[in-house]
Protein backbone atom coordinates (compact mmCIF):
# COMPACT_ATOMS: atom_id res chain seq x y z
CA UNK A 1 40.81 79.73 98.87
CA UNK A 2 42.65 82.85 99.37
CA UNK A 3 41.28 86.30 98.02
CA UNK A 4 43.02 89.06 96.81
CA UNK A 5 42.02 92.56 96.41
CA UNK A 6 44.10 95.85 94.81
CA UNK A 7 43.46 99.11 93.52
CA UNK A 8 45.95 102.03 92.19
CA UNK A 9 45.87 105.64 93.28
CA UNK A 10 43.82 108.19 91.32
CA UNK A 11 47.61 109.83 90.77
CA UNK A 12 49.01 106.14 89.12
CA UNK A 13 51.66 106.29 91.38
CA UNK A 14 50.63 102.99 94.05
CA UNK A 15 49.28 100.18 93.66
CA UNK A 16 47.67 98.28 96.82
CA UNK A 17 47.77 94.61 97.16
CA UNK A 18 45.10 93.35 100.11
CA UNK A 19 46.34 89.75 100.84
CA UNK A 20 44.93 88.32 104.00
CA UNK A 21 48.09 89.03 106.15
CA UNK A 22 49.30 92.14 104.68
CA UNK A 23 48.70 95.01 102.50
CA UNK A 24 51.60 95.26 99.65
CA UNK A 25 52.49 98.45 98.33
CA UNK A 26 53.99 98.76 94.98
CA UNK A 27 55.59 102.63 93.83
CA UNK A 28 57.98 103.91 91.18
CA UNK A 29 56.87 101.20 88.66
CA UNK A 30 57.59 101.64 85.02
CA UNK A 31 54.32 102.13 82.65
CA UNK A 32 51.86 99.25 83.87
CA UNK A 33 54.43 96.80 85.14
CA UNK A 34 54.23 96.99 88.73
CA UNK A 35 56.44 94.07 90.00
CA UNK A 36 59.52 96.22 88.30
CA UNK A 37 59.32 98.77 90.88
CA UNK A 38 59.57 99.15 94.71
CA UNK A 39 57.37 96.99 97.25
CA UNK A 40 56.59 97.78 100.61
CA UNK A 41 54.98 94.77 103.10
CA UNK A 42 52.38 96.29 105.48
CA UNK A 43 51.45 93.71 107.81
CA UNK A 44 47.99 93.35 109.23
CA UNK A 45 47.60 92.51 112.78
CA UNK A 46 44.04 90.82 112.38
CA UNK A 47 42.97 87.40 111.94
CA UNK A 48 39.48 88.62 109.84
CA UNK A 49 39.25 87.59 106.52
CA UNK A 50 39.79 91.09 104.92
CA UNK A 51 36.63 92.17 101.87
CA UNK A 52 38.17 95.32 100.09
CA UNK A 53 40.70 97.96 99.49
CA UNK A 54 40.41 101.10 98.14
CA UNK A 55 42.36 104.52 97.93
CA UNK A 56 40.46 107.24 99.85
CA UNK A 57 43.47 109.77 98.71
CA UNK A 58 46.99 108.88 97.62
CA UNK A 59 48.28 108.25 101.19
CA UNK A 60 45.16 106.94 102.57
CA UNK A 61 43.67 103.24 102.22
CA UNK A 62 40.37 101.89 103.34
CA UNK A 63 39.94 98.37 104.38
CA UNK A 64 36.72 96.32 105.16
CA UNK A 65 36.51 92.92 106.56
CA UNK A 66 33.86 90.47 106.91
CA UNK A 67 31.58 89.60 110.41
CA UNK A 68 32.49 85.76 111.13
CA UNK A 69 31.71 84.67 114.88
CA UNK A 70 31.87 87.51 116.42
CA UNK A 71 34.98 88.83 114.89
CA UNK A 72 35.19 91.21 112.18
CA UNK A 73 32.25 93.22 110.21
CA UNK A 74 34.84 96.50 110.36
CA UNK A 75 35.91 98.82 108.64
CA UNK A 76 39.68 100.25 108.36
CA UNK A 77 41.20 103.36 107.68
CA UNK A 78 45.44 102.78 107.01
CA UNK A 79 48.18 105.70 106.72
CA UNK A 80 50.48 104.81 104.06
C-alpha cells in the first residue's frame, strides 16, 4: 500500500504532496482547489519509505523517513 502525506504553507500559497518517489508541489491554485493550479514534480533520490512532510517556512520542507534494514530512520530538510 502506498502512503501519502501533504501539508499547505502557513501563507496558503503551496501545497506539498509526499508520494514515495517525489514531493509534488502545487501553487497559484484558486480558493481550495489545488489541482487547478500549477504543479511542480520534485523527485526524491531515496529508496526509504518516506513518514512525513511538513512546512518549516514557506520555502522550506521537512521530510522524515522510516529505519528499515539499515536504511533510513532520517530526517530531511528540502529547499523549495
Amino acid at each position: 500500500m502506498l502512503d501519502y502525506f501533504a501539508d499547505i504553507s502557513d501563507d496558503g500559497s503551496k501545497v506539498a504532496l509526499l508520494s514515495p518517489a517525489a514531493v509534488l508541489i502545487f501553487t497559484d491554485y484558486k480558493n481550495d482547489d489545488f489541482l487547478s493550479g500549477k504543479l511542480t514534480k520534485i523527485p526524491l533520490n531515496s529508496y526509504s519509505q518516506k513518514e512525513g512532510i511538513t512546512f518549516k517556512d514557506n520555502n522550506t520542507l521537512l521530510i522524515t523517513d522510516e529505519k528499515s534494514d539499515g536504511v533510513g530512520g532520517n530526517f530531511y530538510e528540502l529547499k523549495i
